[in-house]
Protein backbone atom coordinates (compact mmCIF):
# COMPACT_ATOMS: atom_id res chain seq x y z
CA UNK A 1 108.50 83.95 -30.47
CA UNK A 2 111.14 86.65 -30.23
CA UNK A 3 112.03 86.19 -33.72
CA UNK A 4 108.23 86.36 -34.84
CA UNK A 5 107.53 89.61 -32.92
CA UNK A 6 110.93 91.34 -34.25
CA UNK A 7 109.96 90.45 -37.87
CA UNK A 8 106.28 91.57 -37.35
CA UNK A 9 108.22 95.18 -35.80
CA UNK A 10 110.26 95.64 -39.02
CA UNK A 11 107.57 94.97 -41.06
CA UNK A 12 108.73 91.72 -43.13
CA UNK A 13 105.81 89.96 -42.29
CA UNK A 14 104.00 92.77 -44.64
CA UNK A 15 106.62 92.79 -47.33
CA UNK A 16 106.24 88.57 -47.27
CA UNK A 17 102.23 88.65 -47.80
CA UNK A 18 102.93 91.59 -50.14
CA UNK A 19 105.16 89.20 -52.12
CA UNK A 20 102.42 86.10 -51.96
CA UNK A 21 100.15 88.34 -53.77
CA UNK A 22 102.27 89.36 -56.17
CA UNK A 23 103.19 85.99 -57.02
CA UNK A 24 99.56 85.31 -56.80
CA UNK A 25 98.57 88.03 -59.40
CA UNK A 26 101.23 87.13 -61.52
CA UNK A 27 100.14 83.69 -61.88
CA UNK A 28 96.79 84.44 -62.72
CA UNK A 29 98.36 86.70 -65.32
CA UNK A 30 100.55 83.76 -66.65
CA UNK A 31 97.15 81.81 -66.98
CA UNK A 32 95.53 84.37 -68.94
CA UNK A 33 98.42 84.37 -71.48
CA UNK A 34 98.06 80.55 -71.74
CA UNK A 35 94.67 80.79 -72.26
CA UNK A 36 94.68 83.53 -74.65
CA UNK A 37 97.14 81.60 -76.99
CA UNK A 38 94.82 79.24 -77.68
CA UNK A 39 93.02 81.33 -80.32
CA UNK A 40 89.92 80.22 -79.54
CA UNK A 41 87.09 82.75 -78.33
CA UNK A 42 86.11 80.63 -75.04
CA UNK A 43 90.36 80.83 -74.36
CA UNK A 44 89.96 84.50 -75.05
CA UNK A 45 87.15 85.09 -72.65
CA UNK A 46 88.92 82.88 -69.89
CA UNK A 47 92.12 85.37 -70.36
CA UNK A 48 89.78 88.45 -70.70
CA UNK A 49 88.20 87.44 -66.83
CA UNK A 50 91.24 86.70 -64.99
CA UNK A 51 92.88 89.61 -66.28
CA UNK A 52 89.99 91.53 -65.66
CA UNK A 53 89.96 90.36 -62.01
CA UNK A 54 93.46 90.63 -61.75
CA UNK A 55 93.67 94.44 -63.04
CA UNK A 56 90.74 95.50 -60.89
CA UNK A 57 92.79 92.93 -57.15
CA UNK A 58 95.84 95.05 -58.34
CA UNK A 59 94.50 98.25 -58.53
CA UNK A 60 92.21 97.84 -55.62
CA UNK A 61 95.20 97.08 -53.31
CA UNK A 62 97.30 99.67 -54.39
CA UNK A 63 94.94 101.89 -53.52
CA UNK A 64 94.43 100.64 -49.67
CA UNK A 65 98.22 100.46 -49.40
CA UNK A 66 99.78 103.11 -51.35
CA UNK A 67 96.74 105.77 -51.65
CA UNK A 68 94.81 104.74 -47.89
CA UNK A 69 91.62 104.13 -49.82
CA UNK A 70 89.20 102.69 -47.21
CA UNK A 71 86.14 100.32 -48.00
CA UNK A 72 85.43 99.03 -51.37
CA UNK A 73 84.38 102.49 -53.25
CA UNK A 74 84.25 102.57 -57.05
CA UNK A 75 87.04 101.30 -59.62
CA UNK A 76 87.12 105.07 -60.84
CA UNK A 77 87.36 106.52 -57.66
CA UNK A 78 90.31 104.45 -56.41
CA UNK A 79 92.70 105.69 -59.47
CA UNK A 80 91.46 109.13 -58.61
CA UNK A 81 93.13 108.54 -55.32
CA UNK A 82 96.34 106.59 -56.78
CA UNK A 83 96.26 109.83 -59.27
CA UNK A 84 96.28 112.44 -56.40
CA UNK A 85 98.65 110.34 -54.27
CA UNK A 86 101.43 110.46 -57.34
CA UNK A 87 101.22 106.87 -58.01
CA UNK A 88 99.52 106.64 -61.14
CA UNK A 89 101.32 109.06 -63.46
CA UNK A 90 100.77 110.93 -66.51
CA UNK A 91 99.27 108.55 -69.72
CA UNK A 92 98.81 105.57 -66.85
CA UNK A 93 95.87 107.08 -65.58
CA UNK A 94 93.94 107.32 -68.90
CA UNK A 95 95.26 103.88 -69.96
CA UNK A 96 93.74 102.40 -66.78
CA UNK A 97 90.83 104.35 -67.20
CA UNK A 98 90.31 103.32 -70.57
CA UNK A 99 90.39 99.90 -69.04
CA UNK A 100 87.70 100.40 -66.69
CA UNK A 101 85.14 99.65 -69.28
CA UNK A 102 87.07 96.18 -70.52
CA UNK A 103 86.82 95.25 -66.76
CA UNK A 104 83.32 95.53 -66.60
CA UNK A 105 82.65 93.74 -69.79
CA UNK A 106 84.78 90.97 -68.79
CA UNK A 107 83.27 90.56 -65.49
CA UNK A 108 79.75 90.78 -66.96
CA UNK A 109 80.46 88.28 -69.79
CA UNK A 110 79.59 90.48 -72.21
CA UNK A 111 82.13 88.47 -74.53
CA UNK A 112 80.90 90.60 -78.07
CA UNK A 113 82.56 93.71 -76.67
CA UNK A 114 86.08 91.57 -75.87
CA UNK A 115 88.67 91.68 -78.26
CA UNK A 116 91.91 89.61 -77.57
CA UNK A 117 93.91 92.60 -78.08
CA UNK A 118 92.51 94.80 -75.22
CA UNK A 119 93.11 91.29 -72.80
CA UNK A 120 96.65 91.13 -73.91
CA UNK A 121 96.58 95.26 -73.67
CA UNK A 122 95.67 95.19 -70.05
CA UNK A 123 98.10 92.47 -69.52
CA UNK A 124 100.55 94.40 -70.48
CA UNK A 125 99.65 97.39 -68.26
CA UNK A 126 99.10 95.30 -64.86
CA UNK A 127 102.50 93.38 -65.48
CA UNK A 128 104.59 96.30 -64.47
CA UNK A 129 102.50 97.35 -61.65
CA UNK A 130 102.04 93.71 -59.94
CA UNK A 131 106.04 94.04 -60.78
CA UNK A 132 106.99 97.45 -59.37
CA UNK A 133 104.25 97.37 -56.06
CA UNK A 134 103.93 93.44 -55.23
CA UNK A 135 106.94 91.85 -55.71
């Protein structure tokens, strides 16, 4: 019990759920990949969804830990915070805002507007981040 309440003092119980998610994230990341190799357009709308969710988990919880945005206020608004708290920097915030509207079509199956390229795009952008804040 010592041992428990010492590692919940310094923290490392934090860092070791911080690290869960991360490896969380990343696997649903790994599962979009393998789905959007397939080729086919159900594969690519199975990627374009768990990225989706996976971009909008990531940026959400940077937000409450890095920016203290309380509640569950809009996408936009929580990289306005990670913007004004330094976190998001220069051309990251227009390339996540850019992907603000592929999040919503992906989450609203609106599978027309999906291209495989903007999946594997935003792939690419929450990689580093689930990387740099979550691992």
């Amino acid at each position: 019990m010592k041992t428990l309440k010492a590692d919940v003092q310094a923290g490392l119980v934090g860092n070791i759920e911080r690290r869960a998610l991360g490896e969380v994230m990343a696997d649903m990341l790994g599962l979009a990949k393998e789905a959007l190799a397939d080729g086919t357009d159900g594969a690519k709308n199975v990627a374009a969804v768990l990225t989706a969710a996976t971009f909008e988990d990531t940026i959400r919880r940077m937000g409450s830990e890095l920016a203290g945005v309380q509640g569950r206020p809009d996408l936009a608004d929580v990289l306005a915070a990670l913007k004004k708290a330094g976190i998001l920097q220069g051309p990251q915030i227009g390339i996540a805002q850019s992907y603000l509207k592929f999040r919503n079509d992906a989450l609203h199956a609106d599978w027309a507007k999906i291209q495989a390229a903007a999946v594997a795009s935003c792939i690419g952008f929450v990689e580093p981040l689930i990387l740099q804040y979550f691992s």
